[in-house]
C-alpha atoms as a PDB file:
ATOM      1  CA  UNK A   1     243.184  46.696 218.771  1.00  0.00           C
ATOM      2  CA  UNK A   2     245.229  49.536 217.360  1.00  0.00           C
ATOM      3  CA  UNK A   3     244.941  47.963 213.126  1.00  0.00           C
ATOM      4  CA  UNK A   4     240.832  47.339 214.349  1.00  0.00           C
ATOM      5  CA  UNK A   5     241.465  51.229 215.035  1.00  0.00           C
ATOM      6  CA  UNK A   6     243.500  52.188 212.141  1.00  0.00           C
ATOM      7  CA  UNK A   7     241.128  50.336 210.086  1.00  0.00           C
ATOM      8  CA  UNK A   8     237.985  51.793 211.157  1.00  0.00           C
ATOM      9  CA  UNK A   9     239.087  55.303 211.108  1.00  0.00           C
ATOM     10  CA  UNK A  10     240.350  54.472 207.361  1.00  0.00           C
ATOM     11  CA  UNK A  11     236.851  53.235 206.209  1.00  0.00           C
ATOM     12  CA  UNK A  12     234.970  56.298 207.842  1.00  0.00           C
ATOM     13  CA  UNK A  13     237.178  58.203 205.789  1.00  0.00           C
ATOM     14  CA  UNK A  14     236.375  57.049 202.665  1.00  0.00           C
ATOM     15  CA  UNK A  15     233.199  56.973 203.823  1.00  0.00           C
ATOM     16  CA  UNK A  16     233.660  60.783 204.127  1.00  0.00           C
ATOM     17  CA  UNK A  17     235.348  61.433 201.066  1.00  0.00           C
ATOM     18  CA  UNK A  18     232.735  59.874 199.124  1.00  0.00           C
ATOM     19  CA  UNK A  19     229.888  62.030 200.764  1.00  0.00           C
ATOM     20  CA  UNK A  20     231.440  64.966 200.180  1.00  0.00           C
ATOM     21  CA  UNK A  21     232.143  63.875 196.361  1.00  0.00           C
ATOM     22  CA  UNK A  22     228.697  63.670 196.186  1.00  0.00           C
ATOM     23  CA  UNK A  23     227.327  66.636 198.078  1.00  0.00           C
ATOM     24  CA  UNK A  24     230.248  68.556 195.798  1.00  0.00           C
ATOM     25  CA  UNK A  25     228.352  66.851 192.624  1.00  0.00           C
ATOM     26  CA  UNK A  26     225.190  67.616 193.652  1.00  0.00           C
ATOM     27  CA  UNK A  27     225.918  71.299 194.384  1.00  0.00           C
ATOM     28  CA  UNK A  28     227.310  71.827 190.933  1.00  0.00           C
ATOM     29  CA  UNK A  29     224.527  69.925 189.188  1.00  0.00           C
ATOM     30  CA  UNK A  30     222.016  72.615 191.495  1.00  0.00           C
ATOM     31  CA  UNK A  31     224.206  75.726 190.426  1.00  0.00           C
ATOM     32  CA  UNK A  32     224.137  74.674 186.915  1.00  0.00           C
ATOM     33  CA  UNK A  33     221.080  76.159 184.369  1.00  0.00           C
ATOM     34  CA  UNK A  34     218.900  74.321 183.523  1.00  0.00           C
ATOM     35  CA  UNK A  35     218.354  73.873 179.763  1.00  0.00           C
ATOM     36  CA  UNK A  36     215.360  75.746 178.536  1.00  0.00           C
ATOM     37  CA  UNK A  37     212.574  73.242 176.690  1.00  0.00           C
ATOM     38  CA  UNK A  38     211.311  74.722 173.544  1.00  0.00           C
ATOM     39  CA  UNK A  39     207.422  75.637 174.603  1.00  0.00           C
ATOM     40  CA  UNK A  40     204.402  74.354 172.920  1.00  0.00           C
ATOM     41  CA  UNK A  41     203.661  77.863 171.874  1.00  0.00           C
ATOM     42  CA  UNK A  42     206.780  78.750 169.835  1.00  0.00           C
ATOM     43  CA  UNK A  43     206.639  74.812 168.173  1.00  0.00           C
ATOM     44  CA  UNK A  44     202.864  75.566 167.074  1.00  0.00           C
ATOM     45  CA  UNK A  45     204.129  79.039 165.910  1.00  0.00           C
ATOM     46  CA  UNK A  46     206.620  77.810 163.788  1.00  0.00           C
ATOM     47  CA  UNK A  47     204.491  75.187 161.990  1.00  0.00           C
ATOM     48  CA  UNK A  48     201.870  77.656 161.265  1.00  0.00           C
ATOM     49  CA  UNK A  49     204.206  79.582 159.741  1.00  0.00           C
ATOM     50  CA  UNK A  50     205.633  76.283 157.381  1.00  0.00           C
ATOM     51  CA  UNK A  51     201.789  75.603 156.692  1.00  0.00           C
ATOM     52  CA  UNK A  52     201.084  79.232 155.339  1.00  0.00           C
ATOM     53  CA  UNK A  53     204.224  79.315 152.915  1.00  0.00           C
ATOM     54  CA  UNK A  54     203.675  76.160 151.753  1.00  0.00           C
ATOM     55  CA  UNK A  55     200.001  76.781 151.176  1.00  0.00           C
ATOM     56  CA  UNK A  56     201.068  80.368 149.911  1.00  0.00           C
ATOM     57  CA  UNK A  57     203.788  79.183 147.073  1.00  0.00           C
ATOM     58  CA  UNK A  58     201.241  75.979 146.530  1.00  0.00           C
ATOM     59  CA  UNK A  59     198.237  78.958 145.399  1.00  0.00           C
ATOM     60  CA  UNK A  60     200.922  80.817 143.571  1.00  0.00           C
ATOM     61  CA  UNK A  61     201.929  77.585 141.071  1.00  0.00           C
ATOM     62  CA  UNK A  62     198.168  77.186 141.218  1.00  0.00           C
ATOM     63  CA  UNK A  63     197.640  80.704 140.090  1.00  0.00           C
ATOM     64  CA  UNK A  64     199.589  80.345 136.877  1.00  0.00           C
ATOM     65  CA  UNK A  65     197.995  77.668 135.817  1.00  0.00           C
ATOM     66  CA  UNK A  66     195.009  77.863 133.001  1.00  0.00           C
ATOM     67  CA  UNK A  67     192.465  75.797 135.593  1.00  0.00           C
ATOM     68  CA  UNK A  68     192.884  78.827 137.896  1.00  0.00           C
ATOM     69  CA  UNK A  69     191.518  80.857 135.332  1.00  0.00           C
ATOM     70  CA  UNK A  70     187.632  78.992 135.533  1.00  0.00           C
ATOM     71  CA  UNK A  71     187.671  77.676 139.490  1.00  0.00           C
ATOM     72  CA  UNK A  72     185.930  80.516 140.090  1.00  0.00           C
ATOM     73  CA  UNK A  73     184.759  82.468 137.172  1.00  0.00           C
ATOM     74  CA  UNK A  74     183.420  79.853 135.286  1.00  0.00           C
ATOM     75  CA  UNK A  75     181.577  82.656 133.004  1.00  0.00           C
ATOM     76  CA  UNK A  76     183.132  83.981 131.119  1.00  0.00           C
ATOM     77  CA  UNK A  77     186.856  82.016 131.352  1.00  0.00           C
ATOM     78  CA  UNK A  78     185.313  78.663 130.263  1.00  0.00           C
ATOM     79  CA  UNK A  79     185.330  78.599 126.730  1.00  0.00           C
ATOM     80  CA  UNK A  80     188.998  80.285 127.160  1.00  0.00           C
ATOM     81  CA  UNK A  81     190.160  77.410 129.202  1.00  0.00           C
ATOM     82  CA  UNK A  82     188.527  75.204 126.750  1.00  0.00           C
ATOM     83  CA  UNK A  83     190.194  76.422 124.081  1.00  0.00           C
ATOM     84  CA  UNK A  84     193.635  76.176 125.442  1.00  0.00           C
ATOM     85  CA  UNK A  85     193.482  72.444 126.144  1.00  0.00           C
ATOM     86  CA  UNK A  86     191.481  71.725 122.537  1.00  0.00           C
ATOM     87  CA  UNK A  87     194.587  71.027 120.546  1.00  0.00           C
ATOM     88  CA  UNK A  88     193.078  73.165 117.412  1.00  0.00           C
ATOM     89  CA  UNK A  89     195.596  73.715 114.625  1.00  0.00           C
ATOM     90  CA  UNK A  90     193.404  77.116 114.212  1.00  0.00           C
ATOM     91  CA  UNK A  91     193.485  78.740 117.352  1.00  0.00           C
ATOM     92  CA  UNK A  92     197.034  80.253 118.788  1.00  0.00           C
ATOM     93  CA  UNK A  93     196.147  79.661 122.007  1.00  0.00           C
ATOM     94  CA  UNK A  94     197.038  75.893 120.670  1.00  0.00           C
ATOM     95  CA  UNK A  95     200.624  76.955 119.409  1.00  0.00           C
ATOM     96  CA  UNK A  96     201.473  78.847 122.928  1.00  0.00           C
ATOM     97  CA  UNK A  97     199.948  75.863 124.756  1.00  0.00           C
ATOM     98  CA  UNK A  98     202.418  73.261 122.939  1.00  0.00           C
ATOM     99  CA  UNK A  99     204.853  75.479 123.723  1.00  0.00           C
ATOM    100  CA  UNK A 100     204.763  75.355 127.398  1.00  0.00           C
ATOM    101  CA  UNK A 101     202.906  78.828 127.421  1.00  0.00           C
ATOM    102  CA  UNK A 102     200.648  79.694 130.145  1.00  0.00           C
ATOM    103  CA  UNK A 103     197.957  82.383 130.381  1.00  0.00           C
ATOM    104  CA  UNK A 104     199.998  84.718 132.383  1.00  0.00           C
ATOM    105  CA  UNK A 105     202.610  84.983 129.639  1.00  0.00           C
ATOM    106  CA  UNK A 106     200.459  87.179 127.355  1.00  0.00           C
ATOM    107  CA  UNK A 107     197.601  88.168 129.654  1.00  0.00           C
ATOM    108  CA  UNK A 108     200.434  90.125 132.773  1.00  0.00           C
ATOM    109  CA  UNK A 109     198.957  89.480 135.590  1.00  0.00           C
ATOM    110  CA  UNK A 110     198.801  93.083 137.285  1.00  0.00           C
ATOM    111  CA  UNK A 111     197.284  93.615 139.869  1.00  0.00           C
ATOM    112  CA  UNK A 112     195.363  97.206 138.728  1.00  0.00           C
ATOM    113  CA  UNK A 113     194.030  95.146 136.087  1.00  0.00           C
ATOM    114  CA  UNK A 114     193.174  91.734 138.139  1.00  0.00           C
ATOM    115  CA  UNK A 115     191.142  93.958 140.610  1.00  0.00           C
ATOM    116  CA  UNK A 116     188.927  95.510 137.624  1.00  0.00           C
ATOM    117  CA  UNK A 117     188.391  91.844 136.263  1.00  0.00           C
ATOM    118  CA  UNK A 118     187.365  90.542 140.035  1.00  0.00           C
ATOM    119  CA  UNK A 119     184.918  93.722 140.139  1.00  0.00           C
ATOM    120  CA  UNK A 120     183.534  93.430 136.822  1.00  0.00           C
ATOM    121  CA  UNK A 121     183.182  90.286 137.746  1.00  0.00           C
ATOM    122  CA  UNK A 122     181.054  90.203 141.251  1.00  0.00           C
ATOM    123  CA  UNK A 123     178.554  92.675 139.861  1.00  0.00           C
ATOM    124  CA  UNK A 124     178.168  91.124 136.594  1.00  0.00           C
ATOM    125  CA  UNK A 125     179.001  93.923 134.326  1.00  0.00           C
ATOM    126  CA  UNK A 126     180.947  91.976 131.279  1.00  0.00           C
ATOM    127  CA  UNK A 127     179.656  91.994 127.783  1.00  0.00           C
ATOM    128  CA  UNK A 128     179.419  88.733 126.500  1.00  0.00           C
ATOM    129  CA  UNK A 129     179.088  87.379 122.816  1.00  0.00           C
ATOM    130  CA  UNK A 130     176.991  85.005 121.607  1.00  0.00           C
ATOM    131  CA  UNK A 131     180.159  82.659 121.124  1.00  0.00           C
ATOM    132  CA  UNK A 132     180.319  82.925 124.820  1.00  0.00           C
ATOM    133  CA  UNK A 133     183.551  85.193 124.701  1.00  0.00           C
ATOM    134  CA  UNK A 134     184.167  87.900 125.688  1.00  0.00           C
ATOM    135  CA  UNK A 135     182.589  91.319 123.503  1.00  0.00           C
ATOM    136  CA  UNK A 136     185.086  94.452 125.484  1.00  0.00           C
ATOM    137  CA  UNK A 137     186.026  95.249 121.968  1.00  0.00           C
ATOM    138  CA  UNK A 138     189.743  95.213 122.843  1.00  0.00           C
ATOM    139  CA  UNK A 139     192.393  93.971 121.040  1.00  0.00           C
ATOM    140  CA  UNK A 140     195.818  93.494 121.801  1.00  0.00           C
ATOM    141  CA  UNK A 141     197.399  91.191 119.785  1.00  0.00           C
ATOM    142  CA  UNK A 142     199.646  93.694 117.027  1.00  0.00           C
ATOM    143  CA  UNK A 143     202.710  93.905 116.565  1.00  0.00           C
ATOM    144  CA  UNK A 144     204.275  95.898 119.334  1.00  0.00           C
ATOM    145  CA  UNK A 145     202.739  93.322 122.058  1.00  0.00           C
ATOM    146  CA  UNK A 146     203.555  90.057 120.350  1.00  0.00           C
ATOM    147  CA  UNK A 147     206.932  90.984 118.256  1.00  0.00           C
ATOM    148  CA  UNK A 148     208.477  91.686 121.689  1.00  0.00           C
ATOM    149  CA  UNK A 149     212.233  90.727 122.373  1.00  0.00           C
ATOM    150  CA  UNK A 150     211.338  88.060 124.174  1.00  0.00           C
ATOM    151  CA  UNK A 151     208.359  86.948 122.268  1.00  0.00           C
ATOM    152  CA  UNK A 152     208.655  86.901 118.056  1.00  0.00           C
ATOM    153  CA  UNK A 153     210.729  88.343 115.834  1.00  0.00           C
ATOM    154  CA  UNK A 154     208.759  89.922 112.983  1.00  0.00           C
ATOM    155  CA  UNK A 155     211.983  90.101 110.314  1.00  0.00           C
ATOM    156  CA  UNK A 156     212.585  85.819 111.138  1.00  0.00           C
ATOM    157  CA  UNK A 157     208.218  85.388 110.564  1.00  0.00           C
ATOM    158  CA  UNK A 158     208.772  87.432 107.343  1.00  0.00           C
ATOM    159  CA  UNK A 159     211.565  85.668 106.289  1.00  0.00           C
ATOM    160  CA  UNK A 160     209.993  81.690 107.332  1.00  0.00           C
ATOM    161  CA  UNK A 161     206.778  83.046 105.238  1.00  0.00           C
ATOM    162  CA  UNK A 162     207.561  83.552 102.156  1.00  0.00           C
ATOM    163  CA  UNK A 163     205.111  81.132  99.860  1.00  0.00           C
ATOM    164  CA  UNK A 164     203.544  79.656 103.133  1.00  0.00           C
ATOM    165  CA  UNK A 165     201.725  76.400 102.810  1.00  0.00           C
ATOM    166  CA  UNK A 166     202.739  75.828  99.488  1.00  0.00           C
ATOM    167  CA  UNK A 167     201.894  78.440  97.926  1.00  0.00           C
ATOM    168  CA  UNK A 168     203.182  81.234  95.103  1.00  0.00           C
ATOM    169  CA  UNK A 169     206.927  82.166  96.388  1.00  0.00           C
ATOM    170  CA  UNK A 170     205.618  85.788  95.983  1.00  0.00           C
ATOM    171  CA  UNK A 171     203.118  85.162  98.474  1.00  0.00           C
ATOM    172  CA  UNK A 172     203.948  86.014 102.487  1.00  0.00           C
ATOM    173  CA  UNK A 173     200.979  87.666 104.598  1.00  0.00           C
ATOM    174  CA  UNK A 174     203.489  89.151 106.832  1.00  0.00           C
ATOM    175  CA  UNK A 175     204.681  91.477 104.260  1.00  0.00           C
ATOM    176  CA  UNK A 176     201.685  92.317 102.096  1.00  0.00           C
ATOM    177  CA  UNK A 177     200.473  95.519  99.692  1.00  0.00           C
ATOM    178  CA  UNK A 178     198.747  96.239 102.775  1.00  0.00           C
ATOM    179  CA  UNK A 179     201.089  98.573 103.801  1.00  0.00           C
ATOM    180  CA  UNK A 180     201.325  97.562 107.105  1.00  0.00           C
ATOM    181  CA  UNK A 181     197.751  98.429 107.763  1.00  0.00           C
ATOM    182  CA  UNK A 182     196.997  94.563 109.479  1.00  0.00           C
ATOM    183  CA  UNK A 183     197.255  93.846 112.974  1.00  0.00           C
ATOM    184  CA  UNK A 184     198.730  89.978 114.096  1.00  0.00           C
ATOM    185  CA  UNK A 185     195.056  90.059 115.735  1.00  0.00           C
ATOM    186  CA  UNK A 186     193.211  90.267 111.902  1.00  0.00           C
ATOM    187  CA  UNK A 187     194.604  87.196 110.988  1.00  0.00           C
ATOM    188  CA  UNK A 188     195.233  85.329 113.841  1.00  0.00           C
ATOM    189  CA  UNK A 189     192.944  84.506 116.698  1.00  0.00           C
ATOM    190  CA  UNK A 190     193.982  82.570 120.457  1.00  0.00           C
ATOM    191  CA  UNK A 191     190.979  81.508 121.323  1.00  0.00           C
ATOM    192  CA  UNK A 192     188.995  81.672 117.984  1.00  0.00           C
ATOM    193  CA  UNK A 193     189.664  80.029 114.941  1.00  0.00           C
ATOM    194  CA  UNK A 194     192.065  81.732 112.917  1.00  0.00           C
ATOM    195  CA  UNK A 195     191.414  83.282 109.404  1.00  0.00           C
ATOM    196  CA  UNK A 196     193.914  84.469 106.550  1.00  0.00           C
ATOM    197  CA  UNK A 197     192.450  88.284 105.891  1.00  0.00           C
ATOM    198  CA  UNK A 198     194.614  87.384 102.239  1.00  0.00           C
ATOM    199  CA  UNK A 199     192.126  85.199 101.447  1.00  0.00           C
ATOM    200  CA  UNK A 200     189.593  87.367 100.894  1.00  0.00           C
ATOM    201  CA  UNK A 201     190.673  88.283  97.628  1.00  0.00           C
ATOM    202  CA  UNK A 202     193.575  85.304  96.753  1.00  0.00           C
ATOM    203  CA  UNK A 203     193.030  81.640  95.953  1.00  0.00           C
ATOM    204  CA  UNK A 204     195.952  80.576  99.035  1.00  0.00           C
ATOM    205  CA  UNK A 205     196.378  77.147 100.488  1.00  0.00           C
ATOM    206  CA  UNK A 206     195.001  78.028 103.988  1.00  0.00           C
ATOM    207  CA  UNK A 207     197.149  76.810 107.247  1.00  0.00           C
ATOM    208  CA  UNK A 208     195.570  73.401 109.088  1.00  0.00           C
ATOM    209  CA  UNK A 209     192.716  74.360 110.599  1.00  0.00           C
ATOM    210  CA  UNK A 210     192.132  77.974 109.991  1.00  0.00           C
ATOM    211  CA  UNK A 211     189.474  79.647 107.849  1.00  0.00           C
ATOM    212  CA  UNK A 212     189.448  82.320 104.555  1.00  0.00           C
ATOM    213  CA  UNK A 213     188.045  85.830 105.665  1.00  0.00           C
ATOM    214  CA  UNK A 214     184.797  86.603 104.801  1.00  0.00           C
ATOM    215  CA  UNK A 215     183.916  90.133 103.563  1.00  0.00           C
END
């Protein structure tokens, strides 16, 4: 009787042991936080915010590319746009496009300037030329714009010119008995077909694909 006794009393202590083990477990597990789930909210948040930078940096590659130029303004960037993918040896647009030259490298894109284009644009207040280009009259290709530091260097174009296309050794259009009177813009055009203001009165071997002056 007494080991049926001593044996019994050992199993209900285990027994009691182990419950409290358990109740001990379970009251830590209750005291501990709970980890907080991310909500919906903040997840839907967050990929909004991915979407718009991605669709933000996506508009601004877009932007400063020539086929942004005509998605919306078809007149009067067309013929522009045209011209830069035409591969013509006579317009410089075809030179800056071989290049690796976008629009935005000559034509800054400020934003003064892009607002005055967008509301010239909406109430249809541009001149336009019979060549479909446009007639404001302005020109900016001279020197100071394009013999910029980080754009040409007028004393290496005088010095690659001299007899150009062959011709006399004492011929370079860069440094002329003009005196300095021509702009880059008299001789050469982007989107137009280039023509050599020295051939108005000289008998010169013309550059591939561009065209003598006329009077």
């Amino acid at each position: 009787m007494t080991e049926n006794s001593n044996g019994q009393d050992l199993v209900q202590t285990d027994a009691v042991e182990q419950n409290a083990a358990v109740s001990a477990d379970a009251a830590e597990s209750a005291a501990a936080p709970k980890k907080a789930r991310p909500r919906k909210g903040i997840i839907a948040a967050i990929v909004a915010v991915v979407v718009i930078v991605a669709a933000g940096a996506g508009f601004w590659v877009w932007h400063e590319q020539p086929s942004f130029c005509n998605a919306v303004c078809h007149s009067p960037m067309d013929k522009y746009v045209e011209s830069y993918t035409s591969n013509d040896p006579g317009k410089l647009v075809t030179q800056h496009a071989q290049a690796g030259d976008g629009c935005l490298d000559c034509h800054e894109a400020e934003i003064t300037t892009q607002v005055s284009e967008v509301m010239a644009w909406v109430s249809d207040s541009y001149p336009m030329g019979e060549d479909g280009m446009l007639a404001t009259g302005k020109e900016f290709a001279n020197e100071e714009f394009c013999a910029r530091p980080e754009c040409h260097s007028m004393a290496d174009i005088v010095d690659a010119t001299w007899g150009f296309e062959g011709n006399d050794a004492k011929y370079n259009p860069h440094s002329s008995h003009q005196d300095n009177q021509l702009e880059c813009g008299d001789c050469h055009k982007v989107h137009e077909t280039s023509q050599l203001y020295c051939a108005k009165c000289h008998q010169l071997n013309l550059p591939e694909g561009w065209e003598a002056a006329s009077e």
